[in-house]
Protein backbone atom coordinates (compact mmCIF):
# COMPACT_ATOMS: atom_id res chain seq x y z
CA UNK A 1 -44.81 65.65 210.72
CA UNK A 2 -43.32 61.84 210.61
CA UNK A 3 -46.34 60.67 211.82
CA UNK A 4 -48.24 62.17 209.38
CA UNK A 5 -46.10 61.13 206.84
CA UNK A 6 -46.55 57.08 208.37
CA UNK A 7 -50.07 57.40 208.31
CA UNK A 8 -50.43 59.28 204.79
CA UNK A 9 -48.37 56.04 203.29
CA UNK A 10 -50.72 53.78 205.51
CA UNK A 11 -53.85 55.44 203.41
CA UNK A 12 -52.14 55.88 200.68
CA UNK A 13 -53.63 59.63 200.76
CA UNK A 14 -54.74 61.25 197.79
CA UNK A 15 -54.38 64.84 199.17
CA UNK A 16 -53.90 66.78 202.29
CA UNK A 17 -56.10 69.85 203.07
CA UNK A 18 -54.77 72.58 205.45
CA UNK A 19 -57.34 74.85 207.40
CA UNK A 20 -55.68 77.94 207.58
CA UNK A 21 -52.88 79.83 209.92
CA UNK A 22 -50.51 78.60 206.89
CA UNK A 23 -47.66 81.16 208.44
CA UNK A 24 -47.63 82.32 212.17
CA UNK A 25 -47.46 84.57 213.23
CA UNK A 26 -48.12 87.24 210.44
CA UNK A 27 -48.57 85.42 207.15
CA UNK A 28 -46.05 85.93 204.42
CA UNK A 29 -44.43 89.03 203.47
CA UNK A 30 -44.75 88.19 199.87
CA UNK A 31 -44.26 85.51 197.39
CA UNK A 32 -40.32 85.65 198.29
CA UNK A 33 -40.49 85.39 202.14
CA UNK A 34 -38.12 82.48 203.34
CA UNK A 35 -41.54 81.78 205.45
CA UNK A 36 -43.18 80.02 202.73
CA UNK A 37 -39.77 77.38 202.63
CA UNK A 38 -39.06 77.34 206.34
CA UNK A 39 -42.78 76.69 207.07
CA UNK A 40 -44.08 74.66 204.15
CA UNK A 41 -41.57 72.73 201.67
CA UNK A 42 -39.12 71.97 204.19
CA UNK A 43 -41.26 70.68 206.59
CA UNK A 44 -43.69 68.08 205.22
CA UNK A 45 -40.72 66.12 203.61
CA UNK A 46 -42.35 62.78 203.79
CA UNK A 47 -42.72 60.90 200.67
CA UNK A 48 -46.57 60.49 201.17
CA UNK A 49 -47.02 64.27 201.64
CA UNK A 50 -45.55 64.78 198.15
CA UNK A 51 -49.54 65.20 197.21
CA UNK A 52 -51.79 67.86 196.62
CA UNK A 53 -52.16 70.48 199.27
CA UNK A 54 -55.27 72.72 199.03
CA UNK A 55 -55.21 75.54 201.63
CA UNK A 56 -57.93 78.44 203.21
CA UNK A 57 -56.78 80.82 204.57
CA UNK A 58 -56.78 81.76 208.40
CA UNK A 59 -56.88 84.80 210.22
CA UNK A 60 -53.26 85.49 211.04
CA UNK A 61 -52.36 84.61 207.28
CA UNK A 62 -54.43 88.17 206.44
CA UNK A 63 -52.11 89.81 208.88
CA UNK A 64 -49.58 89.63 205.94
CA UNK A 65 -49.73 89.49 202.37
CA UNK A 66 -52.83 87.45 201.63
CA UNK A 67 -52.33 87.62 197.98
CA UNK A 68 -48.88 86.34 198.30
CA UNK A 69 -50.45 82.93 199.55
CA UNK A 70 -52.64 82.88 196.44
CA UNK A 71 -50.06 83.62 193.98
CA UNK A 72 -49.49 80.73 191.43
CA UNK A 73 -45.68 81.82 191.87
CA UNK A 74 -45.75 79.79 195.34
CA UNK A 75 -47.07 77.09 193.26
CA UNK A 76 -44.16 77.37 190.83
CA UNK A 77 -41.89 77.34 193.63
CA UNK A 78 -43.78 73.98 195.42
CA UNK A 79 -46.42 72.11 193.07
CA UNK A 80 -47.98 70.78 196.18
CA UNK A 81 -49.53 74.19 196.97
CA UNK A 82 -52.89 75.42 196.00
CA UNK A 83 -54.29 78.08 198.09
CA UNK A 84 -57.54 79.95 197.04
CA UNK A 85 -60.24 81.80 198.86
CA UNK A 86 -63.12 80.05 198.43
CA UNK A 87 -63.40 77.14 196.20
CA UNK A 88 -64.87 73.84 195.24
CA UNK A 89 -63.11 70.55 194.81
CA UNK A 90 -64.69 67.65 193.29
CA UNK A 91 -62.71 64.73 194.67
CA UNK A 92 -64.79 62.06 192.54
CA UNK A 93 -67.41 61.77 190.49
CA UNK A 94 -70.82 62.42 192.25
CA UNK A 95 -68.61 60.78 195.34
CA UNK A 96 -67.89 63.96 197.65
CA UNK A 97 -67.27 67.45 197.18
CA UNK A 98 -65.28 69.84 199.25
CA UNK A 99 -66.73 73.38 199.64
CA UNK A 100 -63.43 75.85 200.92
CA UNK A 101 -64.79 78.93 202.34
CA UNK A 102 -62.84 81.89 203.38
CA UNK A 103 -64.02 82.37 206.79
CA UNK A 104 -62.02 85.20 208.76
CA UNK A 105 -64.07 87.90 206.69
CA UNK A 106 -67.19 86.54 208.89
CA UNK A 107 -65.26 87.79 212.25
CA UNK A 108 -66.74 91.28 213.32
CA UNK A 109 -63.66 91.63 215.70
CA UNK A 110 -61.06 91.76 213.10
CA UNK A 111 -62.63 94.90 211.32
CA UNK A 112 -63.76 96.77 214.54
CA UNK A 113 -61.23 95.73 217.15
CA UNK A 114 -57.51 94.78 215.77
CA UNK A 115 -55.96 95.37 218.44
CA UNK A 116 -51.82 95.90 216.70
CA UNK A 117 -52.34 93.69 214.01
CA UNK A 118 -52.88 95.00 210.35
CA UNK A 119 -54.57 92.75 208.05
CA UNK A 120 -54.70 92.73 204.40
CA UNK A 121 -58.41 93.85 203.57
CA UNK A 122 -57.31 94.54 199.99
CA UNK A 123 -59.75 92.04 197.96
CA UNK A 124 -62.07 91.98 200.75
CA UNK A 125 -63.84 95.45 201.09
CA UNK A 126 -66.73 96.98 200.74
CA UNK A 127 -66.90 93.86 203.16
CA UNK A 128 -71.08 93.38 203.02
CA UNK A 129 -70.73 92.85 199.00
CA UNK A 130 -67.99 90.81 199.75
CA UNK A 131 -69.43 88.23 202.32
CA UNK A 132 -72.78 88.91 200.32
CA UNK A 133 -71.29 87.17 196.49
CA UNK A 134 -69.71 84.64 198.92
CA UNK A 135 -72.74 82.90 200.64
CA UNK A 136 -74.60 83.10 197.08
CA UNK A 137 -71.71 81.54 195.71
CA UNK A 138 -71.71 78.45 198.35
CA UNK A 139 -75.35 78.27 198.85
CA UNK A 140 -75.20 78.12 194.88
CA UNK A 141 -72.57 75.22 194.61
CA UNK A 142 -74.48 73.20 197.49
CA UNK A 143 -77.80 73.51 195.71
CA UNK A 144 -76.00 72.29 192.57
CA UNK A 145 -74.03 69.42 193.95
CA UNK A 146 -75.16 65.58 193.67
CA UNK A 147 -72.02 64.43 195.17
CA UNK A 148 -72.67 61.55 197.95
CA UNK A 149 -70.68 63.63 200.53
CA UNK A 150 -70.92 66.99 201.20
CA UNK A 151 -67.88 68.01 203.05
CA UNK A 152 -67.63 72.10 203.65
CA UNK A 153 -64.02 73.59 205.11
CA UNK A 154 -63.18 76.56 206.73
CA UNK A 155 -60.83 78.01 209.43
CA UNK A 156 -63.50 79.12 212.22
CA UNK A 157 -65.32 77.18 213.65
CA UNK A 158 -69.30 76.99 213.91
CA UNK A 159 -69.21 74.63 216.87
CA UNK A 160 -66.28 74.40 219.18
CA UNK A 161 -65.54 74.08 223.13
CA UNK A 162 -62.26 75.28 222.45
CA UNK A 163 -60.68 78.96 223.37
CA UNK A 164 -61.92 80.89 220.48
CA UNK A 165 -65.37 79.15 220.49
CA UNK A 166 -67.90 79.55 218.31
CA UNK A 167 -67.79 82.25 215.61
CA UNK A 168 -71.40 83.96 215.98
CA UNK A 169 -71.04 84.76 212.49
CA UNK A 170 -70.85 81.73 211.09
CA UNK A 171 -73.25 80.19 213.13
CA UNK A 172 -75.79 83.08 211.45
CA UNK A 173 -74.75 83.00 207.79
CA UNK A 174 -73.13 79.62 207.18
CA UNK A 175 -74.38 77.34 209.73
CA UNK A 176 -78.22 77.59 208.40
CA UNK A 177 -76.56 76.59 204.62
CA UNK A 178 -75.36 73.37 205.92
CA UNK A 179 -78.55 72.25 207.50
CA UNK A 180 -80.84 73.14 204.12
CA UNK A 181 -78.34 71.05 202.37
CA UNK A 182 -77.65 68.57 204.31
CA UNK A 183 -73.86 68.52 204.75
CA UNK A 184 -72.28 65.70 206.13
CA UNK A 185 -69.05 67.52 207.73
CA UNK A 186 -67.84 71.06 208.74
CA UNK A 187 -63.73 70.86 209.20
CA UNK A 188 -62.05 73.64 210.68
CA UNK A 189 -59.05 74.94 212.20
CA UNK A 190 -58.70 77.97 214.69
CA UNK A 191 -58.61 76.54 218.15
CA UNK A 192 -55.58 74.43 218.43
CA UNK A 193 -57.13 71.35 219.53
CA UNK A 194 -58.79 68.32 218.17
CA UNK A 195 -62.50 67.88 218.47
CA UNK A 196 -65.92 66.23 217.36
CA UNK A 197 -69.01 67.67 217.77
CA UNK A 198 -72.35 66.04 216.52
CA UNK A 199 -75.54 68.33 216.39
CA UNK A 200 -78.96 67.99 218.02
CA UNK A 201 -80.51 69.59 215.26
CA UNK A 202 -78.90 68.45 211.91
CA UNK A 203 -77.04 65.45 210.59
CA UNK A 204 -73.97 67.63 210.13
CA UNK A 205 -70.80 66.57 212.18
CA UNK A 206 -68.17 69.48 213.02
CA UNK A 207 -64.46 68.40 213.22
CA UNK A 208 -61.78 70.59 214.31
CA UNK A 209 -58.25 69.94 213.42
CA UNK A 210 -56.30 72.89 214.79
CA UNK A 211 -53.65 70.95 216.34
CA UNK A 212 -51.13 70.83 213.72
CA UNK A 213 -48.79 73.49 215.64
CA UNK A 214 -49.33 74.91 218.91
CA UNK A 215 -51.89 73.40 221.37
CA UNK A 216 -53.92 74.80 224.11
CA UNK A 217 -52.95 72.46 227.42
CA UNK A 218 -56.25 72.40 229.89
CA UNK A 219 -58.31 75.26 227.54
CA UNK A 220 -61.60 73.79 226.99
CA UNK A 221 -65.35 74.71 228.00
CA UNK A 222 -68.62 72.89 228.81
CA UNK A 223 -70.42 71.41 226.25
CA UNK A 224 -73.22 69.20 226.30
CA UNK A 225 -71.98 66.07 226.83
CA UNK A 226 -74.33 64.37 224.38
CA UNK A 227 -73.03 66.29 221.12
CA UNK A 228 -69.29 66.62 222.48
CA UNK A 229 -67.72 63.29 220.93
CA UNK A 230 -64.28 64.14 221.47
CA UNK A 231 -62.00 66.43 222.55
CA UNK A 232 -58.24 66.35 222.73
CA UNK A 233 -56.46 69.66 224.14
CA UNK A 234 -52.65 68.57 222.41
CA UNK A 235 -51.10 68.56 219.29
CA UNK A 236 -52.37 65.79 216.21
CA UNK A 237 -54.13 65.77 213.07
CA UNK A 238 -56.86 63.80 211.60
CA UNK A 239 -57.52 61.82 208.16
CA UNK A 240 -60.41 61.00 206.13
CA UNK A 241 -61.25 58.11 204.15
CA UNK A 242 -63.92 57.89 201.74
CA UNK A 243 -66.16 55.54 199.33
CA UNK A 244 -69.59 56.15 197.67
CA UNK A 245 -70.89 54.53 200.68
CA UNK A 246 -68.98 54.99 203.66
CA UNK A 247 -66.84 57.89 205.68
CA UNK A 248 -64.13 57.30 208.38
CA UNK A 249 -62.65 59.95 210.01
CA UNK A 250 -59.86 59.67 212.70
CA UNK A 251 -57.91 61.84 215.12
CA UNK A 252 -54.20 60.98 215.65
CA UNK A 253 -52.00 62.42 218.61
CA UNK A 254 -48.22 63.17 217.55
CA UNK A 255 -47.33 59.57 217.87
CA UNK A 256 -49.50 58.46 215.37
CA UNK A 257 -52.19 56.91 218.32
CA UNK A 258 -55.73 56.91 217.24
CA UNK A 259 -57.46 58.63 219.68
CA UNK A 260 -61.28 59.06 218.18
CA UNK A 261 -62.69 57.04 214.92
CA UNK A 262 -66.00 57.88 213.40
CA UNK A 263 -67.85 56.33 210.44
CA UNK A 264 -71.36 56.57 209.17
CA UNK A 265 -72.66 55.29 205.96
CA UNK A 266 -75.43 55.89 203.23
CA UNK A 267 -77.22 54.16 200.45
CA UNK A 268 -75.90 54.87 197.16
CA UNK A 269 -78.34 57.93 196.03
CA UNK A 270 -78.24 58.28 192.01
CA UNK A 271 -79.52 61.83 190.74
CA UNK A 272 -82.33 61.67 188.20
């Protein structure tokens, strides 16, 4: 967490985006559980972390109160934190766009095989209408955006050579969204490494920053050399820096080392 307090007053962020597992192991309890403190406010201390947070939600925060993690009473409690389901956030004018989308409904597995966890289906079922008003809602937003970069955040993955892998799901209802509208980057969290992964069939990248905690030492599997850009099987976190014009993204291991950089820019595009 220093380290990503020396590099947030380096960039002189404007606001840090978590992609889900907020709480391990089972979310929060409610809007009073000491998690929320322990976990949250009195770890990211740094005076450059003092920003905006906005947060998705994972799949072991909906083994506890999921509501509790949307409640604006957390919010009361630490101004940093925003966590929503799915939402948009328009971090400039016609600049970029971040599209949040509440992934772990996707995951078949969750519903049908839960092994001894419970998870808080509350706001979620009857699931199919649920996942249904979802894409609409994204493919809606993506159709309506003119923002130079299209940046779309979740907390599966859609490409990863990490333990969990791909989530088929989202590779069948999200992934063909992103290649009609030509989004630039799909962050995620999930498998608790740090990757890049460029397609073969679409300009879309897909970062995973699932690091932040736990890592995975020596847990990775084949992928095609050609699209695998970078994987690191430790702990880290990764920043992004953006203009009309240009996008840098880099991976940092806990002592603040740049391991990968990326960049690509565009022509300034002005909507008619």
């Amino acid at each position: 967490m220093a380290q990503m307090g020396k590099i947030g007053e380096q960039l002189d962020i404007d606001f840090i985006i978590s992609t889900g597992d907020n709480f391990y192991d089972n979310g929060l309890t409610g809007v009073d559980d000491p998690l929320f403190h322990q976990s949250f406010t009195d770890i990211y201390t740094a005076p450059s972390l003092q920003k905006q947070w906005y947060n998705v939600l994972g799949n072991h925060d909906y083994r506890g109160n999921a509501e509790a993690q949307l409640s604006p009473i957390l919010t009361k409690m630490d101004n940093r934190w925003l966590c929503l389901r799915s939402f948009v956030l328009n971090a400039g004018p016609e600049i970029a766009e971040f599209f949040f989308v509440d992934t772990t409904p996707f995951v078949t597995k969750y519903f049908t095989d839960p092994e001894d966890h419970v998870y808080d289906w509350k706001a979620i079922l009857p699931r199919e209408k649920y996942l249904n008003n979802l894409l609409m809602e994204v493919e809606s937003a993506l159709g309506e955006s003119r923002a130079q970069w299209k940046i779309v955040v979740g907390h599966h993955a859609i490409k990863s050579a990490g333990h969990h892998g791909n989530a088929k799901e989202l590779n069948i209802h999200l992934l063909p969204l992103l290649q009609t509208y030509d989004v630039d980057l799909y962050i995620n969290g999930h498998d608790h490494c740090l990757q890049h992964i460029s397609s073969s069939d679409s300009g879309t990248q897909f970062m995973t920053s699932g690091g932040g905690s736990k890592a995975w030492r020596g847990d990775v599997s084949w992928w095609n050399p050609q699209e695998l850009k970078f994987y690191h099987d430790g702990q880290g976190f990764m920043s992004v820096e953006m203009t009309p014009t240009e996008v840098s993204i880099k991976f940092y291991d806990v002592f603040g080392h740049v391991l990968h950089n990326w960049s690509s820019s565009k022509q300034l595009s002005f909507a008619i």
